[in-house]
ModelCIF file with pLDDT and N, C-alpha, C, O atoms, coordinates in Angstrom:
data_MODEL
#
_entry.id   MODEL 
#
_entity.id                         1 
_entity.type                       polymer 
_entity.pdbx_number_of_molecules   1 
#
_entity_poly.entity_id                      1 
_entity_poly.type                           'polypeptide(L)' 
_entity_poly.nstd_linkage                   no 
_entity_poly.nstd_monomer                   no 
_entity_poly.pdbx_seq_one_letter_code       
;(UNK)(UNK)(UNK)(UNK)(UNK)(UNK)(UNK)(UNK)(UNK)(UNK)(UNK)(UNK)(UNK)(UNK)(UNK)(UNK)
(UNK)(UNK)(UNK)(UNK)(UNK)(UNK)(UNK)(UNK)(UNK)(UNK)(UNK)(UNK)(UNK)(UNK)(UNK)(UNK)
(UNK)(UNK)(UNK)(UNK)(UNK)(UNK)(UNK)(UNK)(UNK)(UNK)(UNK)(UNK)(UNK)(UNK)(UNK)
;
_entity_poly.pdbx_seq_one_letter_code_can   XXXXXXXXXXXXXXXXXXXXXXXXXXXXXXXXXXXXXXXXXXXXXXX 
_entity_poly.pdbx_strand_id                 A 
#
loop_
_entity_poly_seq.entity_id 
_entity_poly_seq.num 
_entity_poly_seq.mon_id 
_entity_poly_seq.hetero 
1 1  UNK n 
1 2  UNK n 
1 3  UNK n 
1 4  UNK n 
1 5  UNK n 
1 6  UNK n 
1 7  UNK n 
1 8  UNK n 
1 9  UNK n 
1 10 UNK n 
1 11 UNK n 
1 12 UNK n 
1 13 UNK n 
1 14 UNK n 
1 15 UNK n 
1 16 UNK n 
1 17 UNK n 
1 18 UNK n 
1 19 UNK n 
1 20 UNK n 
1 21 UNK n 
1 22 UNK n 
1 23 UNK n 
1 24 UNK n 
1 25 UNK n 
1 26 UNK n 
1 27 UNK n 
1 28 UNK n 
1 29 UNK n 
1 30 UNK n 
1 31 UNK n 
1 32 UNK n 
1 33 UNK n 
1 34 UNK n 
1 35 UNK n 
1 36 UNK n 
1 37 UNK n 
1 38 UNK n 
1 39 UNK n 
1 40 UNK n 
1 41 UNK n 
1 42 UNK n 
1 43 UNK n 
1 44 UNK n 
1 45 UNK n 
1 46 UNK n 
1 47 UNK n 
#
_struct_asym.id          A 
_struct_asym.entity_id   1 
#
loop_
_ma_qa_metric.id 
_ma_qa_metric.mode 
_ma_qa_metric.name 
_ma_qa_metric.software_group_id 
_ma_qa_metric.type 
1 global pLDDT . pLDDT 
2 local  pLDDT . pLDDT 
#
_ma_qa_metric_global.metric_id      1 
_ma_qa_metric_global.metric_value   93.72 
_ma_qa_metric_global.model_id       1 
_ma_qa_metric_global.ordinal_id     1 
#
loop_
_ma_qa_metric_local.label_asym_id 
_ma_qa_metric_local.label_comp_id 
_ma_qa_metric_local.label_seq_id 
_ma_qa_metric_local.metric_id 
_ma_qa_metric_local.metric_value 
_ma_qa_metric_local.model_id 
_ma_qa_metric_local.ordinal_id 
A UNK 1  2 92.00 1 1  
A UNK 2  2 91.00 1 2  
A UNK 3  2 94.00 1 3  
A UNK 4  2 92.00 1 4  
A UNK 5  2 93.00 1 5  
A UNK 6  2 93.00 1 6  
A UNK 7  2 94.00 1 7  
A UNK 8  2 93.00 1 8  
A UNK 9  2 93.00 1 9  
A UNK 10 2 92.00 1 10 
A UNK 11 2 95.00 1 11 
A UNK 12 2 95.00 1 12 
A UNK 13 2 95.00 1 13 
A UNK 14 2 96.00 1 14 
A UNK 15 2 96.00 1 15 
A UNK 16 2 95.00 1 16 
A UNK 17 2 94.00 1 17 
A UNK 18 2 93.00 1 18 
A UNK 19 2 91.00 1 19 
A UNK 20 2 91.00 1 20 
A UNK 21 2 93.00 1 21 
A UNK 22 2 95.00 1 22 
A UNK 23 2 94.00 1 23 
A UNK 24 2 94.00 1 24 
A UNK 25 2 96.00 1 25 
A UNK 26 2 95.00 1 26 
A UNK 27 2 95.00 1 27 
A UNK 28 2 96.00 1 28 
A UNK 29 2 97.00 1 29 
A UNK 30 2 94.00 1 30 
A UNK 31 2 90.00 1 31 
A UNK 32 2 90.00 1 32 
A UNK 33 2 93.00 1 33 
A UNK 34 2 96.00 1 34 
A UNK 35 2 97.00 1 35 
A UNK 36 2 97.00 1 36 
A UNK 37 2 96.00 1 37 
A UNK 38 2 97.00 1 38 
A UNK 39 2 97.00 1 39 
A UNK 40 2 95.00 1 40 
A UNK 41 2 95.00 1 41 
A UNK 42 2 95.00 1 42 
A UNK 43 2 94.00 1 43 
A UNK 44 2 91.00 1 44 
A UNK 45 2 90.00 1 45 
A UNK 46 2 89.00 1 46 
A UNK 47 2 86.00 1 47 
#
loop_
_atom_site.group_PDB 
_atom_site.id 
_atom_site.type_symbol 
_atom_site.label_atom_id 
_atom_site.label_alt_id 
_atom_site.label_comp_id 
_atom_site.label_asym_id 
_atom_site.label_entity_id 
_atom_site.label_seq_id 
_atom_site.pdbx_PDB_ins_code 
_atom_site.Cartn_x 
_atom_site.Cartn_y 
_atom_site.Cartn_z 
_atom_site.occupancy 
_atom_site.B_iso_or_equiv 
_atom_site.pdbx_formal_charge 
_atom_site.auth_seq_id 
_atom_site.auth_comp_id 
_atom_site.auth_asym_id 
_atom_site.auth_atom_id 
_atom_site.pdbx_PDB_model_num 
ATOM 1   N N  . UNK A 1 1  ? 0.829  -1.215  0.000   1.00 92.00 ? 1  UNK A N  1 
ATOM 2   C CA . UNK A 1 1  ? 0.000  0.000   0.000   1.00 92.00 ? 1  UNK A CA 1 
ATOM 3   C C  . UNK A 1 1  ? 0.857  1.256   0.000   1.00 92.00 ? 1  UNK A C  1 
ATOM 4   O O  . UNK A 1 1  ? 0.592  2.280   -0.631  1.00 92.00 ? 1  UNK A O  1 
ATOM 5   N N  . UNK A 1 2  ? 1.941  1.056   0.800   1.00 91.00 ? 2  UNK A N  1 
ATOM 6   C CA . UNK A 1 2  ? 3.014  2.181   0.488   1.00 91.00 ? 2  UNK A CA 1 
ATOM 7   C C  . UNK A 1 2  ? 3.396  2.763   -0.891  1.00 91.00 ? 2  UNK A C  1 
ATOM 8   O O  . UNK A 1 2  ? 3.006  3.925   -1.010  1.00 91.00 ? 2  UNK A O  1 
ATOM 9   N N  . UNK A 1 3  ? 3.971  2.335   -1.830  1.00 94.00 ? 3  UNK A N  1 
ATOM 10  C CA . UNK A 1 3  ? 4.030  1.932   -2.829  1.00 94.00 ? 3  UNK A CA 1 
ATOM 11  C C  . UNK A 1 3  ? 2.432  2.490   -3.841  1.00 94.00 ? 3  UNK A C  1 
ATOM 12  O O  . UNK A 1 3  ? 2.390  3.321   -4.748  1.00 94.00 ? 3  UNK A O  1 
ATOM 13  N N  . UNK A 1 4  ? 1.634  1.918   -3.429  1.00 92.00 ? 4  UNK A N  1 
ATOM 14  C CA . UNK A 1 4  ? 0.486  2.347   -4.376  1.00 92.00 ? 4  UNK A CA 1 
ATOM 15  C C  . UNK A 1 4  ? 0.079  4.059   -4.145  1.00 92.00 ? 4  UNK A C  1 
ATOM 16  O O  . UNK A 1 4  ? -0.522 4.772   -4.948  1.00 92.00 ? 4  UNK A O  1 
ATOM 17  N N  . UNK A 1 5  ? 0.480  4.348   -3.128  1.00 93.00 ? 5  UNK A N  1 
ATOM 18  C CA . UNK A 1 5  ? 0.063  5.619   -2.391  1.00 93.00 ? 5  UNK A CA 1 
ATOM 19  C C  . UNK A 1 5  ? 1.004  6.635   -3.444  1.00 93.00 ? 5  UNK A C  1 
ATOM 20  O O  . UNK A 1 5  ? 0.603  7.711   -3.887  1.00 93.00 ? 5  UNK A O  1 
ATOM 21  N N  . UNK A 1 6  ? 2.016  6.169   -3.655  1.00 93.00 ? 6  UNK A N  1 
ATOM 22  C CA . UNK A 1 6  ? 2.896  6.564   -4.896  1.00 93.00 ? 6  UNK A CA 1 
ATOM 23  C C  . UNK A 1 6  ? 2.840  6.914   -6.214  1.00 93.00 ? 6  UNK A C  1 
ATOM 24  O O  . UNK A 1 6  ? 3.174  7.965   -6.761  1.00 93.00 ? 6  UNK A O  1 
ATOM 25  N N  . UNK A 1 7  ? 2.125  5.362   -6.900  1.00 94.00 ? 7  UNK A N  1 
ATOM 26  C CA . UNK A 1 7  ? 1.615  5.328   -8.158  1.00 94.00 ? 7  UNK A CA 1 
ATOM 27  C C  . UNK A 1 7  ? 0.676  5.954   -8.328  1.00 94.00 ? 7  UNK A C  1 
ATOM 28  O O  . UNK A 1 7  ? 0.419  6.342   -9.467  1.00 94.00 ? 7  UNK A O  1 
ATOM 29  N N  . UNK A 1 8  ? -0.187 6.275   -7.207  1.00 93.00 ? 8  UNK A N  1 
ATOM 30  C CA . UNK A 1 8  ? -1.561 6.142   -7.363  1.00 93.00 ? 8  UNK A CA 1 
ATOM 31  C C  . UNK A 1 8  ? -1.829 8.104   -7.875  1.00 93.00 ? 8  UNK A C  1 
ATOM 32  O O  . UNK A 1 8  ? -2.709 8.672   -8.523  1.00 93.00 ? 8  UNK A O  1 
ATOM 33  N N  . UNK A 1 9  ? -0.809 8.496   -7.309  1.00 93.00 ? 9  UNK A N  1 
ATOM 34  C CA . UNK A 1 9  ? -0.172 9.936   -7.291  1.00 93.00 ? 9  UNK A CA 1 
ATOM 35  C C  . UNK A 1 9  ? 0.131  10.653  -8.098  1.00 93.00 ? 9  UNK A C  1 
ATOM 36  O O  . UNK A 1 9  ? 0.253  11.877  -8.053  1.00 93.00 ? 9  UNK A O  1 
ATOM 37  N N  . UNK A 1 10 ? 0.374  9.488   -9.444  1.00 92.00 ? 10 UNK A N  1 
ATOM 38  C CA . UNK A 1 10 ? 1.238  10.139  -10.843 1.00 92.00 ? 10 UNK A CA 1 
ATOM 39  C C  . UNK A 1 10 ? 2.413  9.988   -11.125 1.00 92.00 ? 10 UNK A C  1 
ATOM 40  O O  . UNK A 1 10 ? 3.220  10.672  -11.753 1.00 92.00 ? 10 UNK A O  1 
ATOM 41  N N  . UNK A 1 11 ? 2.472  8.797   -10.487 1.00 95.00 ? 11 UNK A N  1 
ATOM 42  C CA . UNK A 1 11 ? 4.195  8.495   -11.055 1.00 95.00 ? 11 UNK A CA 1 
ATOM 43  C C  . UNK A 1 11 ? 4.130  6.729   -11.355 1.00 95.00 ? 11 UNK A C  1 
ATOM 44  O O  . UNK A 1 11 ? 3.243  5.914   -11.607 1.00 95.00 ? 11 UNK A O  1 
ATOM 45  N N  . UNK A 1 12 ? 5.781  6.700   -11.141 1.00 95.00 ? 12 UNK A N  1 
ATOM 46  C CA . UNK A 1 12 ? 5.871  5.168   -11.776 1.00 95.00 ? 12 UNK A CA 1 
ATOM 47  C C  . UNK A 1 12 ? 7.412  4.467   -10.907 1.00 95.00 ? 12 UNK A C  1 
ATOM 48  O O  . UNK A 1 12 ? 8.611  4.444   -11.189 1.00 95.00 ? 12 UNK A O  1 
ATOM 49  N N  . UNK A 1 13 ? 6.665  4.019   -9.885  1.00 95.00 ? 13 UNK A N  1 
ATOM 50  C CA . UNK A 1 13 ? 7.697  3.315   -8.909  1.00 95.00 ? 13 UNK A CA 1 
ATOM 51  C C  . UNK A 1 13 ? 8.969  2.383   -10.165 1.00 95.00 ? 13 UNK A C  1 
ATOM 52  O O  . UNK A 1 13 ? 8.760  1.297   -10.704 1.00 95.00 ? 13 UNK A O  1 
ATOM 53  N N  . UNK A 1 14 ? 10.053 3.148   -10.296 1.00 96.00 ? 14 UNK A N  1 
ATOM 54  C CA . UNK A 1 14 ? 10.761 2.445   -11.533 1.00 96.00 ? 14 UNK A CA 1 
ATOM 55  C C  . UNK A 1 14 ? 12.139 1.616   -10.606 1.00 96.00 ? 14 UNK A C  1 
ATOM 56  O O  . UNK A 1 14 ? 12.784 0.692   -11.103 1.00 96.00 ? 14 UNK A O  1 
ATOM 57  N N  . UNK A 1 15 ? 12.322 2.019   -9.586  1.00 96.00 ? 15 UNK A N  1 
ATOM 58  C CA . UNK A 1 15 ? 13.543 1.877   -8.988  1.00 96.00 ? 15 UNK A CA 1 
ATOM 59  C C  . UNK A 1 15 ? 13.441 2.034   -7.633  1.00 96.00 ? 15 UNK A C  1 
ATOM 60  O O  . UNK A 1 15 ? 13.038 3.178   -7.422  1.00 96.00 ? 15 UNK A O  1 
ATOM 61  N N  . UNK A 1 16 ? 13.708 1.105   -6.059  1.00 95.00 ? 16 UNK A N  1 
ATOM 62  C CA . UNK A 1 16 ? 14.120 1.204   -4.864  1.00 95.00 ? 16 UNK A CA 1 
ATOM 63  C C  . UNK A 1 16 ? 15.333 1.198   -4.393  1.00 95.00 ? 16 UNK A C  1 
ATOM 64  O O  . UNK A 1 16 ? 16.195 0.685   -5.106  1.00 95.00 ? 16 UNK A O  1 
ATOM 65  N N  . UNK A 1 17 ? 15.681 1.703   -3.216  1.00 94.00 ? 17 UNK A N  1 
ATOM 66  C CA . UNK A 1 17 ? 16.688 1.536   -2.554  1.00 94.00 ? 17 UNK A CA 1 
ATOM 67  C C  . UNK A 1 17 ? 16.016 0.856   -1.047  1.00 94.00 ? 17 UNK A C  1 
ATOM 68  O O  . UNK A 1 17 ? 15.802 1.577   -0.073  1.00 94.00 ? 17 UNK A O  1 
ATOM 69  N N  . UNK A 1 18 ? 15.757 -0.519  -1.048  1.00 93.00 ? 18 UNK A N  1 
ATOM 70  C CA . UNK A 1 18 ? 15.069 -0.617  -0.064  1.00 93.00 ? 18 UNK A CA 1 
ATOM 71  C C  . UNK A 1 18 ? 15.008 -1.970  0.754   1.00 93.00 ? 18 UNK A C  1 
ATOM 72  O O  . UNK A 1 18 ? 14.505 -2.757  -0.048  1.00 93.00 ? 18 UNK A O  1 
ATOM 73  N N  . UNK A 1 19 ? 15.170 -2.414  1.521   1.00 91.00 ? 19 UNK A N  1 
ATOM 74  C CA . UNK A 1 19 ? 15.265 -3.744  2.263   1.00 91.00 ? 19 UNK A CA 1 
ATOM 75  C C  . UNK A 1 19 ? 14.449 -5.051  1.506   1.00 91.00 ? 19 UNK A C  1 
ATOM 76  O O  . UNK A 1 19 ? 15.078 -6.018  1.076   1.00 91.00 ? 19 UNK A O  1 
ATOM 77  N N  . UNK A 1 20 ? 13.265 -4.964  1.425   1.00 91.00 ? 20 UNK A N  1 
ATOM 78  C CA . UNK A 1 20 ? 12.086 -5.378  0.865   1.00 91.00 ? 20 UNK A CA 1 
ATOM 79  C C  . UNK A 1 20 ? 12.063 -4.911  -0.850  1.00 91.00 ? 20 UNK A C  1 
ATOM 80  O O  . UNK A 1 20 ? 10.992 -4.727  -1.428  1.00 91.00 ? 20 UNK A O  1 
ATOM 81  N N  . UNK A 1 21 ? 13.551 -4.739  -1.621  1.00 93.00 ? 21 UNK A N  1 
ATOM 82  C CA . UNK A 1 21 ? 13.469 -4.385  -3.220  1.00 93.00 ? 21 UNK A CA 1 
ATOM 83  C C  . UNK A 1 21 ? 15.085 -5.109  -3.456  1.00 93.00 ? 21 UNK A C  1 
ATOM 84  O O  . UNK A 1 21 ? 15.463 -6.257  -3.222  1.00 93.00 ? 21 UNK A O  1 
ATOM 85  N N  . UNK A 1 22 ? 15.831 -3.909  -4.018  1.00 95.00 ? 22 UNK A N  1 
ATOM 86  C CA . UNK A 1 22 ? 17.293 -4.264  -4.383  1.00 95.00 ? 22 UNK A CA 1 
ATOM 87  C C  . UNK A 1 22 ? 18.028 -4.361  -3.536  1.00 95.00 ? 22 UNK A C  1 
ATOM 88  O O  . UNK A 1 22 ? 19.048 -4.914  -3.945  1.00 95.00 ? 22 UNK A O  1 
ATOM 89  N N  . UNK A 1 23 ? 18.096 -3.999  -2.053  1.00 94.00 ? 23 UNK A N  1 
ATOM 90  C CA . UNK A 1 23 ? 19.734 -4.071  -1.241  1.00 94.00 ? 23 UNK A CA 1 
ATOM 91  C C  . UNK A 1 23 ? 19.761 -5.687  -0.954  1.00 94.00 ? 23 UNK A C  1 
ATOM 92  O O  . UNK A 1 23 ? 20.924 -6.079  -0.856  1.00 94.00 ? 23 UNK A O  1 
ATOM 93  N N  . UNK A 1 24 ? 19.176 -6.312  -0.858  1.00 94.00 ? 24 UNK A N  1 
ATOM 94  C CA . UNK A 1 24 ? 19.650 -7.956  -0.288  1.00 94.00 ? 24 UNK A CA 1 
ATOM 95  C C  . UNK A 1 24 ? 19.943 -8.658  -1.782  1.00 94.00 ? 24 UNK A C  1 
ATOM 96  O O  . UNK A 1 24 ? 20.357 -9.818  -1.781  1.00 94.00 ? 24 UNK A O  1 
ATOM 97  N N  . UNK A 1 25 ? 19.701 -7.873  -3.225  1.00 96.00 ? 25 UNK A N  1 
ATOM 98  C CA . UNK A 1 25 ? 19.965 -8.980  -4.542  1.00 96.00 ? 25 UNK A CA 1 
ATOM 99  C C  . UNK A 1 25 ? 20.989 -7.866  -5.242  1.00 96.00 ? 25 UNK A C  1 
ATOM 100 O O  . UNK A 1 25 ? 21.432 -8.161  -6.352  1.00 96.00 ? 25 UNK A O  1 
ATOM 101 N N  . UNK A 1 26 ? 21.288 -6.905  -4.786  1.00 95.00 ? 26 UNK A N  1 
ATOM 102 C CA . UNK A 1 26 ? 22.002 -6.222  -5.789  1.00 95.00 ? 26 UNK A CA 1 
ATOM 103 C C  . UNK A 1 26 ? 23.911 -6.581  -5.778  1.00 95.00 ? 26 UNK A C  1 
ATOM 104 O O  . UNK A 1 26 ? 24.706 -6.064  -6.562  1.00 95.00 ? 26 UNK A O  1 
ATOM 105 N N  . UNK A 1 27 ? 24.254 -7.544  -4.713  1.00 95.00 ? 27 UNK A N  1 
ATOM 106 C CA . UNK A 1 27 ? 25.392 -7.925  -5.027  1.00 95.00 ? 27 UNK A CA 1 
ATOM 107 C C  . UNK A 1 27 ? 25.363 -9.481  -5.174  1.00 95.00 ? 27 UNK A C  1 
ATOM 108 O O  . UNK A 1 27 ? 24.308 -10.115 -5.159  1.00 95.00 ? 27 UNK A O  1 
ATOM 109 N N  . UNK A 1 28 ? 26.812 -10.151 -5.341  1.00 96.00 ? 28 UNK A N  1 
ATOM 110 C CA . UNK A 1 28 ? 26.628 -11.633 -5.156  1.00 96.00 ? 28 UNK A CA 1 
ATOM 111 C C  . UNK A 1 28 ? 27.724 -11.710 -4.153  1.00 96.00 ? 28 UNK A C  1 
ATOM 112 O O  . UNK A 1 28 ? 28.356 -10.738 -3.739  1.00 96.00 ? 28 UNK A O  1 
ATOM 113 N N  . UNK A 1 29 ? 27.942 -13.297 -3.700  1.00 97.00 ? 29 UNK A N  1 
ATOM 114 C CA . UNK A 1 29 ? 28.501 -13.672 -3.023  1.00 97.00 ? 29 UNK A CA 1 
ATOM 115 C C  . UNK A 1 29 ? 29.821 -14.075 -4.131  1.00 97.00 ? 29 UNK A C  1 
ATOM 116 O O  . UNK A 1 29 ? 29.570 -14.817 -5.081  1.00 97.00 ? 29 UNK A O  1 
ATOM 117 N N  . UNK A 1 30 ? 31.284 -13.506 -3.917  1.00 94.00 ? 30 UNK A N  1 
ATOM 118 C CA . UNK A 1 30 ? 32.314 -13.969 -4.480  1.00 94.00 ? 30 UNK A CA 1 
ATOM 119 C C  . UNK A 1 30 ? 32.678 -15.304 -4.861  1.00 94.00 ? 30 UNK A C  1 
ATOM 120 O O  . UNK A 1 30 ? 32.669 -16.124 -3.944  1.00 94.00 ? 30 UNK A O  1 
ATOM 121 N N  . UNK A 1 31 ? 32.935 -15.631 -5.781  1.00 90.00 ? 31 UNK A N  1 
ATOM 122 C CA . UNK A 1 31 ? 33.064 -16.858 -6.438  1.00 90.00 ? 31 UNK A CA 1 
ATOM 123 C C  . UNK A 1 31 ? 34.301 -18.105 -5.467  1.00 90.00 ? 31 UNK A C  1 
ATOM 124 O O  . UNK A 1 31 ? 34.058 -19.244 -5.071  1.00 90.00 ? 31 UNK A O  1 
ATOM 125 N N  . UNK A 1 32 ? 35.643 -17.258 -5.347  1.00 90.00 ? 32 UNK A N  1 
ATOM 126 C CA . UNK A 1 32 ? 36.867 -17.875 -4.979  1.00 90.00 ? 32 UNK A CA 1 
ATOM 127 C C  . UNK A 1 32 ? 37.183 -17.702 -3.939  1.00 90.00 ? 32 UNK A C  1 
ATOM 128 O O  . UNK A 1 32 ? 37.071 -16.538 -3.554  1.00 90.00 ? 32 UNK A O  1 
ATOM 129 N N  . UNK A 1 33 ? 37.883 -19.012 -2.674  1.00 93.00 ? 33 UNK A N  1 
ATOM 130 C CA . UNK A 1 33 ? 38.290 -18.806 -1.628  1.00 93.00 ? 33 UNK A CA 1 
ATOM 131 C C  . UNK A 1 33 ? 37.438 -18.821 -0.298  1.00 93.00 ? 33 UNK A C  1 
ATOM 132 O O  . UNK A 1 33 ? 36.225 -18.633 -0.389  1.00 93.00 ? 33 UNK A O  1 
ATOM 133 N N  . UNK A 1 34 ? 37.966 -19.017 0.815   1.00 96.00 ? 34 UNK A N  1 
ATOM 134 C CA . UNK A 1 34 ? 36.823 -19.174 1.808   1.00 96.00 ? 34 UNK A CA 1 
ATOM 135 C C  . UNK A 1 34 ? 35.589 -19.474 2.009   1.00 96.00 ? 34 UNK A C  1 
ATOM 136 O O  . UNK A 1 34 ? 35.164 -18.683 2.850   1.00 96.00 ? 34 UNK A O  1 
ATOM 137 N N  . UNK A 1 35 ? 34.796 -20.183 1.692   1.00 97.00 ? 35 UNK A N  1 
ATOM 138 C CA . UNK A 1 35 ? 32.953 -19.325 1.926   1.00 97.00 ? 35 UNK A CA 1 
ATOM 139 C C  . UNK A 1 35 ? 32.699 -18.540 2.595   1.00 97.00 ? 35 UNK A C  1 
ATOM 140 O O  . UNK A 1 35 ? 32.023 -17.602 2.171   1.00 97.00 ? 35 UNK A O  1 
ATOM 141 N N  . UNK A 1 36 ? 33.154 -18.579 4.007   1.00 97.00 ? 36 UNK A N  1 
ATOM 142 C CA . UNK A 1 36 ? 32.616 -17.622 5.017   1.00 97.00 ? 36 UNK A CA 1 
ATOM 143 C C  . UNK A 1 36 ? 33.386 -16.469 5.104   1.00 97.00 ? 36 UNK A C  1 
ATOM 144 O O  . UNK A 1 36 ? 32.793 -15.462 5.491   1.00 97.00 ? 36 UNK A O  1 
ATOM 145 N N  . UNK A 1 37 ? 34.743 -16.363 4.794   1.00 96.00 ? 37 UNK A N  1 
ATOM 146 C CA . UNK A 1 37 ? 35.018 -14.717 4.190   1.00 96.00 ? 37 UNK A CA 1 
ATOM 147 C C  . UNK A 1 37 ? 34.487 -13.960 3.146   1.00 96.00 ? 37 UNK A C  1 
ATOM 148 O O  . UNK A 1 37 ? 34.508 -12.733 3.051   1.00 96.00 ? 37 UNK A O  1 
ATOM 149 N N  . UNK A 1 38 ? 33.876 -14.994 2.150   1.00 97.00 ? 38 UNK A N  1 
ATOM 150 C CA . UNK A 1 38 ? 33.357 -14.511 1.228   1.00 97.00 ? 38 UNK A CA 1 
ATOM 151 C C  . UNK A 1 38 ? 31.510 -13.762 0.981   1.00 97.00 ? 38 UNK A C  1 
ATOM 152 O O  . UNK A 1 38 ? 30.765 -13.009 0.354   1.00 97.00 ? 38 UNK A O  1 
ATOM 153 N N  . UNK A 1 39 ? 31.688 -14.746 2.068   1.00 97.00 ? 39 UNK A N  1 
ATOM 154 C CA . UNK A 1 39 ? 29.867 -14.142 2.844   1.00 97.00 ? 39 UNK A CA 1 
ATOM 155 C C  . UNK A 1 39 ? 30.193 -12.937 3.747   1.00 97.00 ? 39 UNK A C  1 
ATOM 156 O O  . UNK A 1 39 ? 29.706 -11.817 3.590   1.00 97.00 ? 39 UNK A O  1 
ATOM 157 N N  . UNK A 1 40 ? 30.947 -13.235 4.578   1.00 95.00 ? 40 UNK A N  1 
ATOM 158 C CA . UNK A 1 40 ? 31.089 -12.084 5.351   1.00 95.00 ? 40 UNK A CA 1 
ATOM 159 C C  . UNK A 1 40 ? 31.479 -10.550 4.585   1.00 95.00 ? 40 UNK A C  1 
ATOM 160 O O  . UNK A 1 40 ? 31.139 -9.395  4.842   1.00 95.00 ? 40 UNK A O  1 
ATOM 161 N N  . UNK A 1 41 ? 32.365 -11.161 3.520   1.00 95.00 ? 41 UNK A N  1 
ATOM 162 C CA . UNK A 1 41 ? 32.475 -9.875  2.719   1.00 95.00 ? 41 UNK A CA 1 
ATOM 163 C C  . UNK A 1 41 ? 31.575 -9.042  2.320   1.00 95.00 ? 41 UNK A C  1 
ATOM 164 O O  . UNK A 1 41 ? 31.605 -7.812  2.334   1.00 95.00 ? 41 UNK A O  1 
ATOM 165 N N  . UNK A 1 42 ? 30.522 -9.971  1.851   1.00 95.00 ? 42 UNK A N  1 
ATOM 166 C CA . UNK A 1 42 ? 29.429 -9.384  0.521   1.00 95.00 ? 42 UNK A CA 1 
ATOM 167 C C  . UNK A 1 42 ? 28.374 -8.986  1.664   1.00 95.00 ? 42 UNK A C  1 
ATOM 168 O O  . UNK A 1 42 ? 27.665 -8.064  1.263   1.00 95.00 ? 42 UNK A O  1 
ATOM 169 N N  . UNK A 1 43 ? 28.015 -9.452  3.125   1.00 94.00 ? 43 UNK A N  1 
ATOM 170 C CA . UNK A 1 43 ? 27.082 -9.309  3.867   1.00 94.00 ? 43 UNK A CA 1 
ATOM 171 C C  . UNK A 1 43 ? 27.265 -7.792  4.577   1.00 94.00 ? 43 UNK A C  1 
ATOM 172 O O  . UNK A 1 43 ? 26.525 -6.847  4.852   1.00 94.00 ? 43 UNK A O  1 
ATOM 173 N N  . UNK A 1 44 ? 28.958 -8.189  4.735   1.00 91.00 ? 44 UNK A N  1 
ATOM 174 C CA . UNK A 1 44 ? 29.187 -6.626  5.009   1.00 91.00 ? 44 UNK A CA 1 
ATOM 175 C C  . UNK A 1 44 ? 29.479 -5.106  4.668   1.00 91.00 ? 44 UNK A C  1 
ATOM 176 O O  . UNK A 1 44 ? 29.428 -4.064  5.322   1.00 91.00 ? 44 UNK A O  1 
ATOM 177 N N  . UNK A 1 45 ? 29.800 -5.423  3.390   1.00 90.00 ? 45 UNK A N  1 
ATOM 178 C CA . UNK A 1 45 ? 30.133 -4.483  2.002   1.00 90.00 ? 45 UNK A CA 1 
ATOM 179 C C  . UNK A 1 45 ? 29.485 -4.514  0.898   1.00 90.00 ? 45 UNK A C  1 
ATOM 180 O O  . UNK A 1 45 ? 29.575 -3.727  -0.043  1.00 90.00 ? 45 UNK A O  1 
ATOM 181 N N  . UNK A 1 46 ? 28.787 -5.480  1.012   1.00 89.00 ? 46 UNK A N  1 
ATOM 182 C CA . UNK A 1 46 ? 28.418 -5.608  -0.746  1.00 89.00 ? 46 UNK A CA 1 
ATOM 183 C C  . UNK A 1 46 ? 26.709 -5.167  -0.349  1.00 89.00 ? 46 UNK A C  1 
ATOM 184 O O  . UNK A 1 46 ? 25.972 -5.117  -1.334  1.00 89.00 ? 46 UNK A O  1 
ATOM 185 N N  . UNK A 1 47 ? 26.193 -4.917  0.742   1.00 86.00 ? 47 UNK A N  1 
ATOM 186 C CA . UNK A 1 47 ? 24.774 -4.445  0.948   1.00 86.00 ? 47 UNK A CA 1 
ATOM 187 C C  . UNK A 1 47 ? 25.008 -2.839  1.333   1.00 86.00 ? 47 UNK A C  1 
ATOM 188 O O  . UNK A 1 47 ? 24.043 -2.115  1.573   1.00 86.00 ? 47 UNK A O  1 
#
């Protein structure tokens, strides 16, 4: 409903910066080395 309160307004939700949109998919987890440095990396820098 957040969101519609938006559209509903005259516009066009094209892009978030938002918990619940792109910050948890907009990086990956590094390919090489460790797993868990490599999680820790991306969990802590890459969000």
């Amino acid at each position: 409903v957040f969101l519609d309160a938006i559209e509903s307004s005259g516009a066009n939700v094209v892009m978030d910066d938002l918990d619940e949109g792109t910050k948890p998919y907009w990086s990956d987890v590094g390919a090489d080395g460790d797993p868990l440095h490599r999680l820790a990396e991306r969990y802590l820098t890459g969000i």
